[in-house]
N, C-alpha and C. Protein backbone atom coordinates (compact mmCIF):
# COMPACT_ATOMS: atom_id res chain seq x y z
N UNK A 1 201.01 190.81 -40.58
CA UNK A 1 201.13 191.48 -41.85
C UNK A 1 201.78 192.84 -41.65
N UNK A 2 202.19 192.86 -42.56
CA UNK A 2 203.16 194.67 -42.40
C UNK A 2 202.31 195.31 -42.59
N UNK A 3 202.70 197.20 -42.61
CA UNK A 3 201.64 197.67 -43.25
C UNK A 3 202.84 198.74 -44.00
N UNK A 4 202.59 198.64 -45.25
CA UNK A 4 203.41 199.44 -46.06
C UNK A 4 202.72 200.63 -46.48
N UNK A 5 203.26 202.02 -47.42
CA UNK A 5 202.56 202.97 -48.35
C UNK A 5 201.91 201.77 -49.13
N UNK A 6 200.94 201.91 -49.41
CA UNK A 6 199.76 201.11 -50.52
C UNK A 6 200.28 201.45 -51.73
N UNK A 7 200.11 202.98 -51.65
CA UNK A 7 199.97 203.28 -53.28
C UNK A 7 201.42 203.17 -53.79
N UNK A 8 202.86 202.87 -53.33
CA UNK A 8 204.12 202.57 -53.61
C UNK A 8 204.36 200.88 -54.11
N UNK A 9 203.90 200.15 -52.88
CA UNK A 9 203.60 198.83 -53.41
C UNK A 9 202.50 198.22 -54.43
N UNK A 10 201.46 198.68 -53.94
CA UNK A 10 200.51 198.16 -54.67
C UNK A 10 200.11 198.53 -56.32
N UNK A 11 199.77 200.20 -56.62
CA UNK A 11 199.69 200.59 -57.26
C UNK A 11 198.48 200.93 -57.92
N UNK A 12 198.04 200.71 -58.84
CA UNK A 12 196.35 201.40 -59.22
C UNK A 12 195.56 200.49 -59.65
N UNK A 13 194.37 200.40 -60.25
CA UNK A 13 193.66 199.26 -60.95
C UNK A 13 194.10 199.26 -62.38
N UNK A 14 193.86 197.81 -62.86
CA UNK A 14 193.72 196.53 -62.24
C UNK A 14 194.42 195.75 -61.29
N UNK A 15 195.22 196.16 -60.89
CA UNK A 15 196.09 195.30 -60.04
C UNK A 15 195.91 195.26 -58.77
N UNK A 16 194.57 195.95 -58.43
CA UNK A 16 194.19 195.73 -56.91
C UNK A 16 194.16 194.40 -56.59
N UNK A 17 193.32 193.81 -57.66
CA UNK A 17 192.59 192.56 -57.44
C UNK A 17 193.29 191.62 -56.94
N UNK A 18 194.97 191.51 -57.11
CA UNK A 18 196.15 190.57 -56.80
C UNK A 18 196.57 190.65 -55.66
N UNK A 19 196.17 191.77 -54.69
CA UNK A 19 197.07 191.99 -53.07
C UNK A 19 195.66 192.14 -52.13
N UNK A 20 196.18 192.04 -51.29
CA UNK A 20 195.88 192.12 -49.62
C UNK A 20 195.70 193.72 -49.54
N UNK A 21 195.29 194.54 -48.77
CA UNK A 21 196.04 195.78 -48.76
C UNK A 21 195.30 195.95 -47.39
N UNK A 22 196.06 196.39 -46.61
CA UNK A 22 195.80 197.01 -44.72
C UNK A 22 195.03 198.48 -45.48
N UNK A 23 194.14 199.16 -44.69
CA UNK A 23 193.60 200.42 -45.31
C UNK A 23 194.03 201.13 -43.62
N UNK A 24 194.27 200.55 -42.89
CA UNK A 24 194.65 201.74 -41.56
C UNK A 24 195.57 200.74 -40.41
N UNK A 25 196.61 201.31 -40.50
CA UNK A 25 197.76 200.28 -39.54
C UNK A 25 197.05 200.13 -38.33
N UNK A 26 196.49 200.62 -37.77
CA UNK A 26 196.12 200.55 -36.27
C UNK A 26 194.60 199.23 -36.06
N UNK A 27 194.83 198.73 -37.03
CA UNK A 27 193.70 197.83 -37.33
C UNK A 27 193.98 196.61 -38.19
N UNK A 28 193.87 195.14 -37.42
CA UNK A 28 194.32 193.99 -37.91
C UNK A 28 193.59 193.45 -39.12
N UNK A 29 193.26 193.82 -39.65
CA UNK A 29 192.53 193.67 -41.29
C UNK A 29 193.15 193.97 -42.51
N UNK A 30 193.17 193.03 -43.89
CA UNK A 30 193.62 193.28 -44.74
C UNK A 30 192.29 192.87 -45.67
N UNK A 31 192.01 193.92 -46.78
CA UNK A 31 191.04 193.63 -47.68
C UNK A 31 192.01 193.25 -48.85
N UNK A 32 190.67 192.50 -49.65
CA UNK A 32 191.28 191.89 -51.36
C UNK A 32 189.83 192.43 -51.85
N UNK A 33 189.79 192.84 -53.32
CA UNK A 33 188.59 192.88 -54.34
C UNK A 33 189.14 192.69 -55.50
N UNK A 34 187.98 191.32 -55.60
CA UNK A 34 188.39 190.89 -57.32
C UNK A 34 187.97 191.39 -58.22
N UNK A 35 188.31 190.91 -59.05
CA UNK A 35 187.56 191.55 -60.26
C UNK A 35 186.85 190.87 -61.56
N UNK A 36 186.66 189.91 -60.53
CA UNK A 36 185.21 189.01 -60.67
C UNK A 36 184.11 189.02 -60.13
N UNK A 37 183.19 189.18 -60.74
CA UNK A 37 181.79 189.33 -60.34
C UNK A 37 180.90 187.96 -60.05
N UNK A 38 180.14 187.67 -59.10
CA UNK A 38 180.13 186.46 -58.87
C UNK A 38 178.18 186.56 -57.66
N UNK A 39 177.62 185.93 -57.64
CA UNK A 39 176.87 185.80 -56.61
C UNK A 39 176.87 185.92 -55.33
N UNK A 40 176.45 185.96 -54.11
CA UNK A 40 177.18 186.60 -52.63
C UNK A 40 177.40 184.76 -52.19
N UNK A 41 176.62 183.61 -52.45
CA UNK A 41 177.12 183.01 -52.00
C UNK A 41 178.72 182.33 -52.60
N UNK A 42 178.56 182.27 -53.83
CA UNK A 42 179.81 182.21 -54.89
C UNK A 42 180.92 183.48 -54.18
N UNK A 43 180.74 184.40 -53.67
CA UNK A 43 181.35 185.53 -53.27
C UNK A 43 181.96 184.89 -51.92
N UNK A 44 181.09 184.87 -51.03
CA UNK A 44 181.74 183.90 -49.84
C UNK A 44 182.89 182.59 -49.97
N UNK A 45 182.39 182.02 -50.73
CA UNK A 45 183.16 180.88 -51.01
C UNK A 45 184.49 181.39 -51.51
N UNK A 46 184.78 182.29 -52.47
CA UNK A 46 185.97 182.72 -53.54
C UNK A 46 186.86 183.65 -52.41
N UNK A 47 186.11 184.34 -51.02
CA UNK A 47 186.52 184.91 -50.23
C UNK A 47 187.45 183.48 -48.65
N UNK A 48 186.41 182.96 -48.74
CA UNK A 48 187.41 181.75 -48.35
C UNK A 48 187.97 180.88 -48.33
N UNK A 49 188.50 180.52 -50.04
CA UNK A 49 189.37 180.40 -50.71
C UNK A 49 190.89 180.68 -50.02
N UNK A 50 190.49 182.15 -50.06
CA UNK A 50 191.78 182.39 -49.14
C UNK A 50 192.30 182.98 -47.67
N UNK A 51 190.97 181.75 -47.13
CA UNK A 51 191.26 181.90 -45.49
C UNK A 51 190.29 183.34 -45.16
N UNK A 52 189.54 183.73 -46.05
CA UNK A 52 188.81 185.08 -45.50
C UNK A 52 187.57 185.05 -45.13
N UNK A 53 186.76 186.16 -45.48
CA UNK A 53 185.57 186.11 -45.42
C UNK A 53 184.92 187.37 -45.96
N UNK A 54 183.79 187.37 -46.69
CA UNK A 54 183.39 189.06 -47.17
C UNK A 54 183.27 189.82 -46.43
N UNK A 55 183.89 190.86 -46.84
CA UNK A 55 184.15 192.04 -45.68
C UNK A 55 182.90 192.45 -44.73
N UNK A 56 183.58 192.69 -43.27
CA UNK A 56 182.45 192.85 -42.30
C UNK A 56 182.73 194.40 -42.25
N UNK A 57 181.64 195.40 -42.08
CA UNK A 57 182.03 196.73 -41.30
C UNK A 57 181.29 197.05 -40.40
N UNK A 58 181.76 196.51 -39.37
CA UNK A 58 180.71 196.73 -38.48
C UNK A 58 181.22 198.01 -37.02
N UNK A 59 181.68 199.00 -37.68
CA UNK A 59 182.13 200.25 -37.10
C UNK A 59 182.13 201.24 -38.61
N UNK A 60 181.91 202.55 -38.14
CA UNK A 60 181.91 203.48 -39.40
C UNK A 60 183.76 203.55 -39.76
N UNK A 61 184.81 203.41 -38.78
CA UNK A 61 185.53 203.61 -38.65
C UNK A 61 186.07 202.40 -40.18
N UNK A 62 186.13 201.35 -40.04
CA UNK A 62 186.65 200.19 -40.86
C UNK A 62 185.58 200.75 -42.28
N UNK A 63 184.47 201.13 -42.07
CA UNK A 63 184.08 201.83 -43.84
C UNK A 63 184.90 203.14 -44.29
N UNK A 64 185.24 203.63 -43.43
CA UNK A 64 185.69 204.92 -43.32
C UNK A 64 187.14 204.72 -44.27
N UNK A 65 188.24 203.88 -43.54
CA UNK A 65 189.51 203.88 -43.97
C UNK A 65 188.93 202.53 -45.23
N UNK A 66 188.07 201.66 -45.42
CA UNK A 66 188.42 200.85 -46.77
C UNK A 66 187.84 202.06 -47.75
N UNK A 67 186.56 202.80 -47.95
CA UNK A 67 186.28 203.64 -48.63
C UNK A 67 187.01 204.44 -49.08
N UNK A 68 187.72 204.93 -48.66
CA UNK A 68 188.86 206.00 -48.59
C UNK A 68 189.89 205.27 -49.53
N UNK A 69 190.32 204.18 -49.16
CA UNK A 69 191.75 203.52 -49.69
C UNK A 69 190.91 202.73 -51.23
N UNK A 70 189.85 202.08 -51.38
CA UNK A 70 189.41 201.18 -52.60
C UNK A 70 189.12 202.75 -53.30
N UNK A 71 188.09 203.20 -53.26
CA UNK A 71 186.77 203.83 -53.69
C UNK A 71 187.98 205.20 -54.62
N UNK A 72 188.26 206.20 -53.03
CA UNK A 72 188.92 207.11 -53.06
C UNK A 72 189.92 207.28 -53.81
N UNK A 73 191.11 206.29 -53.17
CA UNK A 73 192.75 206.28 -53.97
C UNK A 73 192.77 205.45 -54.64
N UNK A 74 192.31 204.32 -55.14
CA UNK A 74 192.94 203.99 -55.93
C UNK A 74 191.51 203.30 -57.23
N UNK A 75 190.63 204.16 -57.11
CA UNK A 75 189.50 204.18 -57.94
C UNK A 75 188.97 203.11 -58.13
N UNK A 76 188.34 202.57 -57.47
CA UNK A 76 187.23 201.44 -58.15
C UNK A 76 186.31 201.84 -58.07
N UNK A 77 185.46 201.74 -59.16
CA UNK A 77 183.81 201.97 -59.49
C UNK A 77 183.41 201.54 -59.92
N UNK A 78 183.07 200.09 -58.78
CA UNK A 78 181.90 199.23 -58.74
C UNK A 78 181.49 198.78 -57.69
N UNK A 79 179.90 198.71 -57.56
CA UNK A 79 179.25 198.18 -56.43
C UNK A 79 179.84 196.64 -55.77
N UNK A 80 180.38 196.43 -54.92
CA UNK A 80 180.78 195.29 -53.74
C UNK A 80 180.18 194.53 -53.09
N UNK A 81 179.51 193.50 -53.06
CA UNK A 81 179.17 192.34 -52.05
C UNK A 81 180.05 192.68 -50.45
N UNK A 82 179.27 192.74 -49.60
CA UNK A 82 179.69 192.81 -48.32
C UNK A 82 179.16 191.56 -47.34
N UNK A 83 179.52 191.39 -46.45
CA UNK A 83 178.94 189.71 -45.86
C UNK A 83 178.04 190.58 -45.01
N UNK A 84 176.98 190.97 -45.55
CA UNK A 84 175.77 191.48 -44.89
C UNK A 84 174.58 190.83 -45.23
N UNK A 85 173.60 190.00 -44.28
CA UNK A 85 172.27 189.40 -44.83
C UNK A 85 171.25 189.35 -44.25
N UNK A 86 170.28 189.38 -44.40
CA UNK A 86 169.22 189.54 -43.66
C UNK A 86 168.74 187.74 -43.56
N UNK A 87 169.18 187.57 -42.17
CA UNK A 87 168.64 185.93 -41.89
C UNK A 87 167.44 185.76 -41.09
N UNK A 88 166.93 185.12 -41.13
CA UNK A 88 165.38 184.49 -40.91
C UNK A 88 165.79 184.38 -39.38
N UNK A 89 164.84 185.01 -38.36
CA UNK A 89 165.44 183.84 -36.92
C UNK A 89 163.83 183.70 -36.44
N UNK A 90 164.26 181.95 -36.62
CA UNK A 90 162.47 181.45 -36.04
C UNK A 90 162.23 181.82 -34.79
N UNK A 91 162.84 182.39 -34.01
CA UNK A 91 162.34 182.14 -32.74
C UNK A 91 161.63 183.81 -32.39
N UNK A 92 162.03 184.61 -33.24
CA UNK A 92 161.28 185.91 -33.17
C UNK A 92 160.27 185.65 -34.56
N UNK A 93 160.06 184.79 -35.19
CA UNK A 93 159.30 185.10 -36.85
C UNK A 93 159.91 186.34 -37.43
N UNK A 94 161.06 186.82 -37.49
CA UNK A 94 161.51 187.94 -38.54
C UNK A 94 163.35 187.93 -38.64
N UNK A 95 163.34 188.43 -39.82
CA UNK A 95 164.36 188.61 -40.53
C UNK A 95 165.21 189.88 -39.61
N UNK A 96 166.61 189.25 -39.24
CA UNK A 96 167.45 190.18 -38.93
C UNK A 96 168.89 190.45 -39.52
N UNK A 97 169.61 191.36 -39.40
CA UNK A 97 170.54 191.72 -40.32
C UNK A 97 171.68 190.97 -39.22
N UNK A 98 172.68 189.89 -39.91
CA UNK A 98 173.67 189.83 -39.43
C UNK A 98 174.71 189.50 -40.31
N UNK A 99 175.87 189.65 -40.02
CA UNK A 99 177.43 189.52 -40.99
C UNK A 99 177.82 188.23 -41.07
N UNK A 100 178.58 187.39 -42.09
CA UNK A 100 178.49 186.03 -42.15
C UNK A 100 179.39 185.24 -41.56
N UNK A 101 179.80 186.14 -40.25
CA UNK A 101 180.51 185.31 -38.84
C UNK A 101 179.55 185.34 -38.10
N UNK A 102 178.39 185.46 -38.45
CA UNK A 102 176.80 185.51 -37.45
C UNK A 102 176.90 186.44 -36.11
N UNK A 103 177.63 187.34 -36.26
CA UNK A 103 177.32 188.63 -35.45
C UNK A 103 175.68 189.46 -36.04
N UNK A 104 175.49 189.38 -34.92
CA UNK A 104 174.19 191.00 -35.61
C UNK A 104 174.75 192.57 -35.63
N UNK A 105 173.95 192.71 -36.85
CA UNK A 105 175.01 194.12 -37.29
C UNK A 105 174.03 195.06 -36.23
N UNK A 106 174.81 195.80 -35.59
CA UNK A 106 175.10 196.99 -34.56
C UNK A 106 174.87 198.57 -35.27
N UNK A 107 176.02 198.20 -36.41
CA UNK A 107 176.38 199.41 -37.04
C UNK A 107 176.06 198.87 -38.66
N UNK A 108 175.20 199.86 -39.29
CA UNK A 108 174.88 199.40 -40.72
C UNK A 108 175.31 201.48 -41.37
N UNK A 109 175.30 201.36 -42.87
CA UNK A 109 175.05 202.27 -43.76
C UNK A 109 174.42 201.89 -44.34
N UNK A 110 172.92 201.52 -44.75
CA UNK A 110 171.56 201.79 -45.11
C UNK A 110 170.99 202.52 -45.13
N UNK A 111 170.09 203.19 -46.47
CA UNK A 111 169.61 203.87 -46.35
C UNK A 111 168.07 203.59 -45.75
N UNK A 112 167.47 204.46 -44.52
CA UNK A 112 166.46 203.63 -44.27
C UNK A 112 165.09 203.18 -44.96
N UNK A 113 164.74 204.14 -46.21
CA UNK A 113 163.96 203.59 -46.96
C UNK A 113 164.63 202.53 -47.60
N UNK A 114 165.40 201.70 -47.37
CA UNK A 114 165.98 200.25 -47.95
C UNK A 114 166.27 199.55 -47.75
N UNK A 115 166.48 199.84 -46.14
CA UNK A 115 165.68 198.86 -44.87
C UNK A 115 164.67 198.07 -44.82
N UNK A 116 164.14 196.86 -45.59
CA UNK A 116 162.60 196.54 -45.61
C UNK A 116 162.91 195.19 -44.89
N UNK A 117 164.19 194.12 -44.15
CA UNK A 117 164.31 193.19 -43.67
C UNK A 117 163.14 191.85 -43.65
N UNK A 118 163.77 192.03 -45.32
CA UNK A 118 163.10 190.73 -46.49
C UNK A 118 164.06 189.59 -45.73
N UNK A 119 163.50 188.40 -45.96
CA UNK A 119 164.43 187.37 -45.34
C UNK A 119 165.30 187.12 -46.88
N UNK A 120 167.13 186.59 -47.00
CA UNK A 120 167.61 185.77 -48.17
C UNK A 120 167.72 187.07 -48.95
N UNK A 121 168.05 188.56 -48.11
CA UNK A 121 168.47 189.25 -49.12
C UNK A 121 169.86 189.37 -48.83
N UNK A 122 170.67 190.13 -49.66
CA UNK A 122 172.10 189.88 -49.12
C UNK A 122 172.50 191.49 -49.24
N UNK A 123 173.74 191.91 -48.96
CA UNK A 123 173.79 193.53 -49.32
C UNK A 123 175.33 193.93 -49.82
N UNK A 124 174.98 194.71 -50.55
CA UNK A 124 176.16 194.95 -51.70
C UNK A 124 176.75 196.83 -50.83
N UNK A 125 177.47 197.59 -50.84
CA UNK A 125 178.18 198.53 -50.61
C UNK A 125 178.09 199.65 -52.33
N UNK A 126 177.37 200.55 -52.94
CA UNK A 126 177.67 201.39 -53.58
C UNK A 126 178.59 202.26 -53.92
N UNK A 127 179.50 201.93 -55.07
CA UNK A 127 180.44 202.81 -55.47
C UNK A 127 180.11 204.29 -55.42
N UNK A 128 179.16 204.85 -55.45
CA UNK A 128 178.74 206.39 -55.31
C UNK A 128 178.11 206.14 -53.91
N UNK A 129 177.52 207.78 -54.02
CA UNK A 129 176.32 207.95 -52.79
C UNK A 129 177.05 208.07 -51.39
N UNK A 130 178.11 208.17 -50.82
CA UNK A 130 178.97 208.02 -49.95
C UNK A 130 179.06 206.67 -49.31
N UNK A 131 178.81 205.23 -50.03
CA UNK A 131 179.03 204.40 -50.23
C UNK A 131 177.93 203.20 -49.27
N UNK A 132 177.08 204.07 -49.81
CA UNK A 132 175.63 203.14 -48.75
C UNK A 132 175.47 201.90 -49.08
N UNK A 133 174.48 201.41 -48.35
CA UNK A 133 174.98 199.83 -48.47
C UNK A 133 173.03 199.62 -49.22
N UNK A 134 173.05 198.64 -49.99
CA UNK A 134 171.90 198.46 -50.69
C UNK A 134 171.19 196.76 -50.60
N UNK A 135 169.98 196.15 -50.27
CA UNK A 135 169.97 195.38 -50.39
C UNK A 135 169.72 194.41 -52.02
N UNK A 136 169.88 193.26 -52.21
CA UNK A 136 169.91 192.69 -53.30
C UNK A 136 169.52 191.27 -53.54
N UNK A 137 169.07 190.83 -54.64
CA UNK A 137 168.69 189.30 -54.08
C UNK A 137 170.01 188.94 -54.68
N UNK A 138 170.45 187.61 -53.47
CA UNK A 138 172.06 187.03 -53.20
C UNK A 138 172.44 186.32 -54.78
N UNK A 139 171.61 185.97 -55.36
CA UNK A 139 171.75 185.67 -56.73
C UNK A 139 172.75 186.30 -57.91
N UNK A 140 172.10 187.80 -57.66
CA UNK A 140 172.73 189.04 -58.43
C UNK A 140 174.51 188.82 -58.25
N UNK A 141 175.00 189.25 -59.49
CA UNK A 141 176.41 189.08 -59.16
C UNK A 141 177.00 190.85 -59.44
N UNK A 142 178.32 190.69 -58.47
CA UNK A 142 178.42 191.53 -58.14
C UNK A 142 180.11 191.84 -57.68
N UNK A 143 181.12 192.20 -57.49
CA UNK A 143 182.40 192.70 -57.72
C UNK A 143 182.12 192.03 -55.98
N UNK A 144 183.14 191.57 -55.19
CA UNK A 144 183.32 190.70 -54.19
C UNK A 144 184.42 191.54 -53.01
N UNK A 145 184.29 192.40 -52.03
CA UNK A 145 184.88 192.72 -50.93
C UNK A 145 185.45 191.76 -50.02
N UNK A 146 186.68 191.11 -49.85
CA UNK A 146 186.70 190.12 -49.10
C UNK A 146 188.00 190.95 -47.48
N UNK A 147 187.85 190.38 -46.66
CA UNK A 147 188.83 190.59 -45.46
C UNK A 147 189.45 189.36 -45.16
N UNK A 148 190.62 189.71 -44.14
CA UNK A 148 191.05 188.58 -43.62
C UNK A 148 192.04 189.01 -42.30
């Protein structure tokens, strides 16, 4: 993928929802957000649709430059589905946080009173607040972060 000026090609909302957009050349990732609101598992699915998956951040660095490029420049304000979930693992009896390429998350933005690692919750990214990540039951629908 190239990486062009964003805000030359792409342009402002609504029309995010239609492109790919790289948020930092030095990094093989391109995000999409629709602008459909949808459930996290409905969210997953609509994310690999097109070969993706809901966005992983599992470095401050990759929240850093999508925050900056969605949130920042080109204004969206609304809370995001992120492929963050708290999965059940029988072999410890408790719920741990991993991303839905089944990595365990390393690196989270949680706030820690919201930390309670309920099993079947899923976690959405906040348009305010410097963009903490919140848990939710996966049901809730919600504006869809996807990568690829």
């Amino acid at each position: 993928l190239l990486w062009l000026p964003v805000l030359i090609v792409f342009g402002f909302p609504p029309s995010i929802n239609k492109f790919w957009i790289r948020t930092n050349h030095n990094v093989d990732i391109c995000y999409h957000i629709s602008d459909m609101q949808l459930d996290f598992d409905s969210a997953q699915t609509h994310c690999q649709s097109f070969n993706g998956a809901l966005a992983i951040f599992d470095s401050d660095q990759k929240l850093t430059f999508f925050s900056k490029m969605f949130y920042d420049q080109l204004g969206l304000d609304g809370d995001v589905w992120i492929g963050l979930r708290d999965t059940y693992n029988p072999l410890l009896h408790y719920p741990e946080l991993r991303w839905v390429d089944g990595q365990l998350a390393t690196y989270t933005n949680i706030l820690s009173q919201e930390l309670n690692h309920t099993a079947n919750l899923c976690y959405a990214m906040r348009h305010g607040s410097n963009h903490t990540w919140y848990n939710s039951l996966c049901t809730s629908s919600r504006y869809i972060a996807c990568q690829k």
